[in-house]
Protein backbone atom coordinates (compact mmCIF):
# COMPACT_ATOMS: atom_id res chain seq x y z
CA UNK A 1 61.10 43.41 21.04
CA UNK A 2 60.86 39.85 19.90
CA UNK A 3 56.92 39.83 20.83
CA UNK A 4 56.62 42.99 18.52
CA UNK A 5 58.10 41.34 15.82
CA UNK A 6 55.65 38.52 16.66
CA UNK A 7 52.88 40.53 17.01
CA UNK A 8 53.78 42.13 13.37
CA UNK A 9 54.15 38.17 11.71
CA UNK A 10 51.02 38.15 13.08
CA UNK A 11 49.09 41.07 11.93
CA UNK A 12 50.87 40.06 8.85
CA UNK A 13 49.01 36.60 8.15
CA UNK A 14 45.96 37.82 9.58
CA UNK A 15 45.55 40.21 7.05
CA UNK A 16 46.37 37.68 4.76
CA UNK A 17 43.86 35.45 6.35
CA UNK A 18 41.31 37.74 6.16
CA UNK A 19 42.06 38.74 2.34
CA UNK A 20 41.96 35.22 1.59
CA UNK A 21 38.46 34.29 3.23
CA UNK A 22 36.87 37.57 1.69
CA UNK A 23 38.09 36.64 -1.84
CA UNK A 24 36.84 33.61 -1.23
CA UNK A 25 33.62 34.52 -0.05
CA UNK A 26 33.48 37.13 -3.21
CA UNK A 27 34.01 34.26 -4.97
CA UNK A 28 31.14 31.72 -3.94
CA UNK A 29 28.29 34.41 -3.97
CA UNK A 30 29.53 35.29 -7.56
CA UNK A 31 29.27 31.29 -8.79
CA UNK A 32 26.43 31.31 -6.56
CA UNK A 33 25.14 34.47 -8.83
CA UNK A 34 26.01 32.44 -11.90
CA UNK A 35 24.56 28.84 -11.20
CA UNK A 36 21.10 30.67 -10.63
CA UNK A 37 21.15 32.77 -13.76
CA UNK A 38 22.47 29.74 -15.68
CA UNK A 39 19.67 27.70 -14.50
CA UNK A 40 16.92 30.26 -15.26
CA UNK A 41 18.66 30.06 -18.58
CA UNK A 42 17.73 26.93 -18.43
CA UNK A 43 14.65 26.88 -17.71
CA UNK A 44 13.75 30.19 -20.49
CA UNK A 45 15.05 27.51 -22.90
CA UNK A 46 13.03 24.38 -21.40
CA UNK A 47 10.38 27.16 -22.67
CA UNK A 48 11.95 28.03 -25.47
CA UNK A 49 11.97 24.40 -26.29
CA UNK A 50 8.27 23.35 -25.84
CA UNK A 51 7.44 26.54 -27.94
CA UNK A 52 9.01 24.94 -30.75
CA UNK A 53 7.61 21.88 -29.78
CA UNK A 54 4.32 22.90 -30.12
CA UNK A 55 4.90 25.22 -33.09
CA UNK A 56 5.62 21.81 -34.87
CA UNK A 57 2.61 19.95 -33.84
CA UNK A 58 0.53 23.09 -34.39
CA UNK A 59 -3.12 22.83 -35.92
CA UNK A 60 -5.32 25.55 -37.49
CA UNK A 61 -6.42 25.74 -34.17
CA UNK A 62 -2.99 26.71 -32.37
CA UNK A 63 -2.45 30.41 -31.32
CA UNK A 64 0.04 30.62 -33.43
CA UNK A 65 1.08 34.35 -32.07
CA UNK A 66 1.50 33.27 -28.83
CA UNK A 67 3.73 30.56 -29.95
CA UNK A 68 6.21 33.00 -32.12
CA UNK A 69 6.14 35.19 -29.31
CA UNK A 70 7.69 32.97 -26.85
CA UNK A 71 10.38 31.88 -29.39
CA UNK A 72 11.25 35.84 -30.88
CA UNK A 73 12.06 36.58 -27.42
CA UNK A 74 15.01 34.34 -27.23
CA UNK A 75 17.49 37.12 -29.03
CA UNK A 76 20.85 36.06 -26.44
CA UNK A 77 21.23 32.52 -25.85
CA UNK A 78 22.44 30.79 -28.86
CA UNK A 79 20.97 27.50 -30.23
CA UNK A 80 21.09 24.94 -32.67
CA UNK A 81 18.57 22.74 -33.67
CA UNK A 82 20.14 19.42 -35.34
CA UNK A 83 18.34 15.67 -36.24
CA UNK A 84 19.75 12.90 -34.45
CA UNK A 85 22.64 11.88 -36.72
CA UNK A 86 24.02 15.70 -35.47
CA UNK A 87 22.86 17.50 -39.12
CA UNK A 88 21.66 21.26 -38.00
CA UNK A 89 18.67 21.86 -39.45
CA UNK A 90 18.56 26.04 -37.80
CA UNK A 91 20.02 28.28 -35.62
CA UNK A 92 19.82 30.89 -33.56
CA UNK A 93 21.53 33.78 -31.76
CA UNK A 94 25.02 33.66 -33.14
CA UNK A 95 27.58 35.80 -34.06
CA UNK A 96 28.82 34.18 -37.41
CA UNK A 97 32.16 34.70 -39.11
CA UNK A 98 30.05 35.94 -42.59
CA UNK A 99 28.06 38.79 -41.17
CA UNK A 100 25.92 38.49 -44.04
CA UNK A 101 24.52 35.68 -42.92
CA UNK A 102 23.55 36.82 -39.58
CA UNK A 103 19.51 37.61 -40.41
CA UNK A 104 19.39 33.98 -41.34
CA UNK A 105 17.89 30.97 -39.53
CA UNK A 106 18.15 28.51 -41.36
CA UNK A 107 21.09 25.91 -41.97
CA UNK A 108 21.15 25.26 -45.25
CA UNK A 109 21.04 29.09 -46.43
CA UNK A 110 24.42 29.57 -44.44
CA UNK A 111 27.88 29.67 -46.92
CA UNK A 112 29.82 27.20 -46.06
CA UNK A 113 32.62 28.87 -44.13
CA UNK A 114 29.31 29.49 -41.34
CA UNK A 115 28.19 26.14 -41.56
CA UNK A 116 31.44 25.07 -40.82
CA UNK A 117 32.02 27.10 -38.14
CA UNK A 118 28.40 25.99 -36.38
CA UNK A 119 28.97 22.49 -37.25
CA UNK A 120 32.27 22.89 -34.97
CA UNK A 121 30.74 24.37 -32.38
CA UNK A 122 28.11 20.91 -32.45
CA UNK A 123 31.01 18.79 -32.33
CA UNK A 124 32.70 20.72 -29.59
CA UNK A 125 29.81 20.22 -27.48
CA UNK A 126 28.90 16.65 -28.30
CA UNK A 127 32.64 15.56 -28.25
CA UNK A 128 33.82 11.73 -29.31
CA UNK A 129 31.23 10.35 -27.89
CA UNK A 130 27.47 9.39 -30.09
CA UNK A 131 25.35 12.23 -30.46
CA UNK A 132 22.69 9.79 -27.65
CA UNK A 133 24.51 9.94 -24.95
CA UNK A 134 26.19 13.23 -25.40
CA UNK A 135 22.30 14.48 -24.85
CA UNK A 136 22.41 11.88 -21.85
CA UNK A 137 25.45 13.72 -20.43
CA UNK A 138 25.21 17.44 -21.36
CA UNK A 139 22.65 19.58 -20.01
CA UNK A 140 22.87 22.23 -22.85
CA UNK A 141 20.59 19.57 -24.82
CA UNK A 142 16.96 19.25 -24.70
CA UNK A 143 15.08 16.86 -27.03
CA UNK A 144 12.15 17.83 -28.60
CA UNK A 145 9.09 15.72 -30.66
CA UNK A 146 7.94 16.47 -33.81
CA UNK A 147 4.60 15.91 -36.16
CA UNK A 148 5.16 12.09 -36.93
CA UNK A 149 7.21 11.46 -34.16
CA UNK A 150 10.61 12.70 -35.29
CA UNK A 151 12.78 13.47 -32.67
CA UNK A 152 15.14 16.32 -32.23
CA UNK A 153 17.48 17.85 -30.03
CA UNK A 154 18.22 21.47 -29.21
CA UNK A 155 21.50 22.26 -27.88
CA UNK A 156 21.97 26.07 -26.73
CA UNK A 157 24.81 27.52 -25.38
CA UNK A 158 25.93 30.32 -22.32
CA UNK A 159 24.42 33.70 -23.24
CA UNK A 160 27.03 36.57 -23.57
CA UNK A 161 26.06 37.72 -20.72
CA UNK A 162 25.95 35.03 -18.45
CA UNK A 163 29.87 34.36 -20.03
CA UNK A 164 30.32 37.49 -18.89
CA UNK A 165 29.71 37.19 -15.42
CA UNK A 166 31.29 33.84 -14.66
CA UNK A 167 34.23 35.18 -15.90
CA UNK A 168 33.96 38.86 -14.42
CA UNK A 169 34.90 37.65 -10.92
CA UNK A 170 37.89 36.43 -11.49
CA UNK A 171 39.02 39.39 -13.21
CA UNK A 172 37.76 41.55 -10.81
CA UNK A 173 39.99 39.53 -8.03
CA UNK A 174 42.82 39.87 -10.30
CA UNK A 175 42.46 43.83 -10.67
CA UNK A 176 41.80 43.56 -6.52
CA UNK A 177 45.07 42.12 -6.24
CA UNK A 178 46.69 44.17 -8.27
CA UNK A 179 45.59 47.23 -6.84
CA UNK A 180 46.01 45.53 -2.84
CA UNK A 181 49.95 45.12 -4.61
CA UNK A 182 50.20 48.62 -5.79
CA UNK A 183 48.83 49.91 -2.55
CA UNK A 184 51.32 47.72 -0.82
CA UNK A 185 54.51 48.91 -2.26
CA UNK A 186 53.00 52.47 -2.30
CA UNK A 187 53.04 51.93 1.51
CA UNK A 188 56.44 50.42 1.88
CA UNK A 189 58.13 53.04 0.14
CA UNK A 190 56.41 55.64 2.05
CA UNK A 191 57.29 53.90 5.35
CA UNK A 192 61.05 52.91 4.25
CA UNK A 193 61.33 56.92 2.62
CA UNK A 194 60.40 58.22 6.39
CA UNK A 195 62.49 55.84 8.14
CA UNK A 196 65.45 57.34 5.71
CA UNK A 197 64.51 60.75 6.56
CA UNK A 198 65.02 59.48 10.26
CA UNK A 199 67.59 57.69 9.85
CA UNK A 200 69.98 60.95 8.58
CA UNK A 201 68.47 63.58 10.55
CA UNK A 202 69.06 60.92 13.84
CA UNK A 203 72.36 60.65 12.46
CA UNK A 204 73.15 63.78 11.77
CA UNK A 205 72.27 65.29 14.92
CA UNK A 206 74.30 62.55 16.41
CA UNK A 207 77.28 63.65 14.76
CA UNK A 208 76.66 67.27 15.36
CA UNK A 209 76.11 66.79 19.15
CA UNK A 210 79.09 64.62 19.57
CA UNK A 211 81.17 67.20 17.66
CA UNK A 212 81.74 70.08 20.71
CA UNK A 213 82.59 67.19 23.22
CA UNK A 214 85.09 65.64 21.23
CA UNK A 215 87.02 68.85 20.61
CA UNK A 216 86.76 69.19 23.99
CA UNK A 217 88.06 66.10 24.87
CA UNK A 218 90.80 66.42 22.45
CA UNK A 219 92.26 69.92 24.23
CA UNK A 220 92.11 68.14 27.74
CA UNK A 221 94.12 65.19 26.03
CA UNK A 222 96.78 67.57 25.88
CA UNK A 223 96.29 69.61 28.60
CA UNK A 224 97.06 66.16 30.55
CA UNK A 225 99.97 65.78 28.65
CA UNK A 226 101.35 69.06 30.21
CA UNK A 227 100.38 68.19 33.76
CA UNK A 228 102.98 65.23 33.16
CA UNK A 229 100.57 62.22 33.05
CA UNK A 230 102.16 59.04 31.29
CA UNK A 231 102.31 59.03 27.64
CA UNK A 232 100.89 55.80 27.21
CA UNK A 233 97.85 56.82 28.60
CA UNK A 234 97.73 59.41 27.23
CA UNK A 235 98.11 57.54 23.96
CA UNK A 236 95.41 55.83 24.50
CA UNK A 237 93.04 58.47 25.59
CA UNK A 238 94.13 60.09 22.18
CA UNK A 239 92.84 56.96 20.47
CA UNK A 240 89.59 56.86 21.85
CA UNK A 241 88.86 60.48 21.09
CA UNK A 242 90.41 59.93 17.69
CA UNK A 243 87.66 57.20 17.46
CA UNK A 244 85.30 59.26 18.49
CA UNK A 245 86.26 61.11 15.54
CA UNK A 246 85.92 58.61 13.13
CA UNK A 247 82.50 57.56 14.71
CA UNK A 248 81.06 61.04 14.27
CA UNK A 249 82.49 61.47 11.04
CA UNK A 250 80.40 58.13 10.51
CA UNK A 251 76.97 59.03 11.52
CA UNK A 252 77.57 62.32 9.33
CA UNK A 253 77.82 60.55 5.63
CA UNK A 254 74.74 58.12 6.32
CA UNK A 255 72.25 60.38 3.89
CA UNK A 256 74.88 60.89 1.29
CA UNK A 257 76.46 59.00 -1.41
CA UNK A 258 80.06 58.15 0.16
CA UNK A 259 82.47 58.67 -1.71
CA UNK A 260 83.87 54.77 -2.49
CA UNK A 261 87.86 53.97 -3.44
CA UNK A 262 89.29 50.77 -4.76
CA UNK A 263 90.08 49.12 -1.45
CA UNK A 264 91.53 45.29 -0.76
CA UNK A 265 89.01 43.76 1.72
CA UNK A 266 91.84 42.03 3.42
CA UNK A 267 93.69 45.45 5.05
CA UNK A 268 89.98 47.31 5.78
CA UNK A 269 89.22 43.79 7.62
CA UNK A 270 92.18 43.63 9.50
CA UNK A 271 92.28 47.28 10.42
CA UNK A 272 89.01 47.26 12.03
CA UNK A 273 89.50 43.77 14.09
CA UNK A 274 92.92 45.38 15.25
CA UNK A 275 91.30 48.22 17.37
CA UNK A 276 88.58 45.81 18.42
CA UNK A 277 91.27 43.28 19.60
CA UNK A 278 92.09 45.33 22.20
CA UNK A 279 89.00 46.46 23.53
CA UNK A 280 86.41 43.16 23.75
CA UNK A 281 87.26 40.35 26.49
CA UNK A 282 90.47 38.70 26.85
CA UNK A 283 88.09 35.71 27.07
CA UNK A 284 87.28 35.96 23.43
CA UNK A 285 89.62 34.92 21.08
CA UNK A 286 89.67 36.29 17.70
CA UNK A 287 91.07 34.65 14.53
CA UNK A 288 91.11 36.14 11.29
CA UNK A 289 91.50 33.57 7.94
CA UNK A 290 92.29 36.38 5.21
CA UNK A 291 92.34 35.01 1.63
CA UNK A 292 95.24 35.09 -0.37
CA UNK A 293 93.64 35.93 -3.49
CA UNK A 294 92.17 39.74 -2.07
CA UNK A 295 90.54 41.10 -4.97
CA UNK A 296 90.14 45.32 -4.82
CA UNK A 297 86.70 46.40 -4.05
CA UNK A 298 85.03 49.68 -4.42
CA UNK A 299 84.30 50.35 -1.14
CA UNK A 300 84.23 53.20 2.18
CA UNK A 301 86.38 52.36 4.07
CA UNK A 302 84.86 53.90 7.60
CA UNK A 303 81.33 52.96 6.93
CA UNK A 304 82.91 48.75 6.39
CA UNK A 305 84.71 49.02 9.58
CA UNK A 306 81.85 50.36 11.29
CA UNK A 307 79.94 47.12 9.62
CA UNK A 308 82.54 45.12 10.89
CA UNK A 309 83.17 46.45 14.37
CA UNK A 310 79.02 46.53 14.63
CA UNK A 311 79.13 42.84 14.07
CA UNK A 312 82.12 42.16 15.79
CA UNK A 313 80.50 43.57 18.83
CA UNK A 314 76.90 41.86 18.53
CA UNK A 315 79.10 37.93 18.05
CA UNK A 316 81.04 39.59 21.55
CA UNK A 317 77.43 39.95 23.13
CA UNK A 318 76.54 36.71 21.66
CA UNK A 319 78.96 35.07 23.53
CA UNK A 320 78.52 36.67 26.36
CA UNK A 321 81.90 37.71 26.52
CA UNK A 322 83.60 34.52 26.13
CA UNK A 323 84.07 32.26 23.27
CA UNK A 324 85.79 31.63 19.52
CA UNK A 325 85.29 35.14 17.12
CA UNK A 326 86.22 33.70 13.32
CA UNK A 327 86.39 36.43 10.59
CA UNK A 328 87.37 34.66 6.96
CA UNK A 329 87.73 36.47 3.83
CA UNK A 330 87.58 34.84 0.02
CA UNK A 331 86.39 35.27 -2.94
CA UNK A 332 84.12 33.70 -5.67
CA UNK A 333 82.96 34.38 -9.22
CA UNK A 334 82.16 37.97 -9.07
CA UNK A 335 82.21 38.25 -5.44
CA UNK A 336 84.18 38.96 -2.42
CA UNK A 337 83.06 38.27 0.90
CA UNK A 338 83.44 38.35 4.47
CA UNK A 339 82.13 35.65 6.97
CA UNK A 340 81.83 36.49 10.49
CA UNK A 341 81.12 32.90 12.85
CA UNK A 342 81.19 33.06 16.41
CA UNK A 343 80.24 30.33 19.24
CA UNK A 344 77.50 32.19 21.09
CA UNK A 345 73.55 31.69 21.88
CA UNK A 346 72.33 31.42 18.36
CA UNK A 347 69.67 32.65 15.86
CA UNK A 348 66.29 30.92 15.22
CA UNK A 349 65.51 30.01 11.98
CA UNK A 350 62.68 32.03 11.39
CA UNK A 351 64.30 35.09 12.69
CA UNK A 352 67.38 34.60 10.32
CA UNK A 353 65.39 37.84 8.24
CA UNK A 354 63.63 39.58 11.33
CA UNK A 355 67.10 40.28 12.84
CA UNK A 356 67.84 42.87 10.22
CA UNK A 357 64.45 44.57 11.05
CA UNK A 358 64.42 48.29 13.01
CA UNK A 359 63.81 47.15 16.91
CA UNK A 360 65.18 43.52 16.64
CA UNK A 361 66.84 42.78 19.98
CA UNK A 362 67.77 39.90 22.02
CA UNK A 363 69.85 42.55 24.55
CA UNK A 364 68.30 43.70 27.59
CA UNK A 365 69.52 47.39 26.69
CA UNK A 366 69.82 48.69 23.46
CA UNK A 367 67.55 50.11 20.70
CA UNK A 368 68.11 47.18 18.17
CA UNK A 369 68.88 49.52 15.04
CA UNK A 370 72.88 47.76 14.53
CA UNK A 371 72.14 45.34 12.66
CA UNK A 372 69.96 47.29 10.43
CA UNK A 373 72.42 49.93 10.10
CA UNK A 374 75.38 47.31 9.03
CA UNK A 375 72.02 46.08 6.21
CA UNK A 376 71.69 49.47 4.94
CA UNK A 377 75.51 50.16 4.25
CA UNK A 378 76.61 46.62 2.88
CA UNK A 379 73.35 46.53 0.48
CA UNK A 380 72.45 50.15 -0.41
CA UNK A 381 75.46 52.03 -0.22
CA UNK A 382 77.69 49.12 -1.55
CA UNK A 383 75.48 47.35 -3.51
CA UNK A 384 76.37 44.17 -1.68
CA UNK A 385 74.14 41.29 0.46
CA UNK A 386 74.64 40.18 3.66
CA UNK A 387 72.67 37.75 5.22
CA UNK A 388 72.68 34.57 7.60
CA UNK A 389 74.30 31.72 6.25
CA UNK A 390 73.87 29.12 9.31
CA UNK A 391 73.08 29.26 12.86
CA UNK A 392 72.21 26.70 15.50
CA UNK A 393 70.50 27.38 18.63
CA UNK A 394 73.34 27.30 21.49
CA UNK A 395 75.91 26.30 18.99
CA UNK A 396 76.46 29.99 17.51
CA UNK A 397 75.58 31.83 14.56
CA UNK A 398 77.72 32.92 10.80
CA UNK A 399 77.03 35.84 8.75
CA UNK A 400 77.88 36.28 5.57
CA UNK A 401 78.79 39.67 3.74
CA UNK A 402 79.06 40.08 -0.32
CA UNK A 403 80.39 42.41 -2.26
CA UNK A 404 80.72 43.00 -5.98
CA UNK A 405 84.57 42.74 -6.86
CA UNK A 406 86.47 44.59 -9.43
């Protein structure tokens, strides 16, 4: 059983793995993708840039059309053509504040609340540092030479579109995830909805098969009464059958809501360790520390002593049948709880979670389905936690139950 659990850790991180090195992947064609679009960019506005150029220097010669042509086609990547003391001179390509501005190219025809807002987005770009070595150290700006030797420098920005797409893959990996965590609950609540549906009908046909038996048992009980067999054992066969009983009556309410009382932990504890007294090693001694301060709990009172004897029973195993059984009651806050510490073999610290799982098993025999039982009643009947608080490898092993008090 332990390899199963092993086997799902591992299925577990490999999936994990695998998720992890195919967003990643995703992720590196995508800026991939990006760098090469943003370079022919780049290079359009290199283009872009020499038009201009040219268009300065221009004689009656130049072919003129040709020239506009190559700079009309640049209607997505904004630009801004500025002097070098950072004054824009025009502008292309973006999406100003004043609308009514928007046919316009040049700078000084903006209002003032646009030629604020592009005179910002200059600064943003060339930062604290001078406008020369901003150009030096930002590839969005290209210099350009003018009739009589004037310089100037073009600075364009990210199209929309390229924006777009650097962004879009992270977005996309966040809707992934999403949807890979939807999918994932979806799948745990279908998975934990049919183990409920086998848990009650297993339990139900449990307690229906052990029903004929037990009322069978219960007429020989006294039928061997009237053959003259000893009362005492008699007695005792009585209480086994009556347990028997109880135990049915047990695997009948797991399904249902059952019905809870005000109970005091410290009686329900001691009821159930008194029948198990009698019935686990003489090798084993059991000590029970019950607070003084028992606060009432709302509680059923079979399904905790079936917790308790289930627990009491694994710490027996534990132990192999010999060893120190400690059950100690208190209280804290808002909380009651029970800690059971024996001096057996020990939990792992990485299976401290795994031993509540369906199929967990250290036994030789056994399906492995106790301790996941006592999980279900403490936390989702009772609305309580139970967990391991310490164990040592060799040195034994503590749980720790909690309940809501009243």
């Amino acid at each position: 059983m332990k390899l199963k659990g092993f086997d799902r850790r591992t299925g577990k991180m490999l999936l994990i793995a695998g998720s992890a090195i195919a967003m990643f992947l995703f992720l590196m064609v995508s800026n991939n993708l990006v760098k090469e679009l943003a370079n022919q960019e780049r290079d359009r506005m290199r283009i872009w840039a020499q038009a201009t150029e040219r268009l300065a220097k221009a004689d009656v010669d130049s072919d003129f059309e040709f020239l506009l042509g190559i700079i009309s086609q640049n209607n997505s990547i904004p630009v801004l053509i500025c002097d070098k003391t950072g004054n824009i001179t025009e502008f292309r390509n973006f999406s100003l504040p004043d609308k009514g501005d928007q046919d316009k190219s040049l700078f000084i025809e903006l209002s003032s609340r646009n030629r604020e807002y592009l005179q910002k987005r200059l600064q943003k770009a060339i930062g604290t540092a001078p406008l020369s070595e901003a150009i030096k150290n930002n590839r969005h700006f290209i210099e350009i030479e003018l009739l009589g030797g004037e310089n100037q420098y073009i600075f364009y920005e990210d199209s929309r579109l390229l924006r777009s797409l650097s962004i879009y893959p992270y977005i996309q990996m966040a809707v992934m995830i999403i949807l890979a965590v939807i999918i994932y609950f979806a799948v745990v609540y279908t998975k934990r909805a049919e183990q409920n549906r086998v848990w009650v009908g297993l339990s139900k046909e449990t307690a229906h098969q052990l029903g004929t038996p037990i009322s069978s048992l219960m007429a020989w009980t006294e039928y061997l009464r009237t053959t003259g067999i000893e009362e005492e054992i008699a007695g005792e066969i009585d209480k086994d059958v009556k347990r028997l009983s109880v135990i049915a009556d047990r695997f009948s309410k797991i399904g249902s809501q059952p019905e809870m009382q005000l109970e005091y932990l410290n009686e329900v504890i001691a009821r159930s360790l008194d029948y198990m007294k009698s019935r686990v090693s003489g090798r084993v001694a059991i000590t029970m520390h019950l607070s003084d301060d028992d606060h009432g709990v709302q509680l059923s009172r079979p399904l905790i002593e079936w917790v308790m004897e289930n627990l009491t029973k694994n710490a027996v195993d534990a132990m192999q049948g010999e060893g120190k059984l400690d059950i100690t009651t208190g209280s804290d806050k808002n909380i009651v709880w029970v800690e059971v510490k024996d001096t057996g073999k020990g939990i792992a610290r990485k299976n401290f979670k795994t031993v509540f799982n369906p199929g967990y098993t250290t036994k030789k025999r056994g399906w492995g389905l106790g301790l996941t039982l006592v999980k279900r009643i403490v936390e989702e009947y009772h609305g309580g936690k139970i967990f391991v608080k310490e164990s040592e490898i060799g040195r034994g092993t503590t749980f720790r139950l909690e309940f809501p008090s009243i």
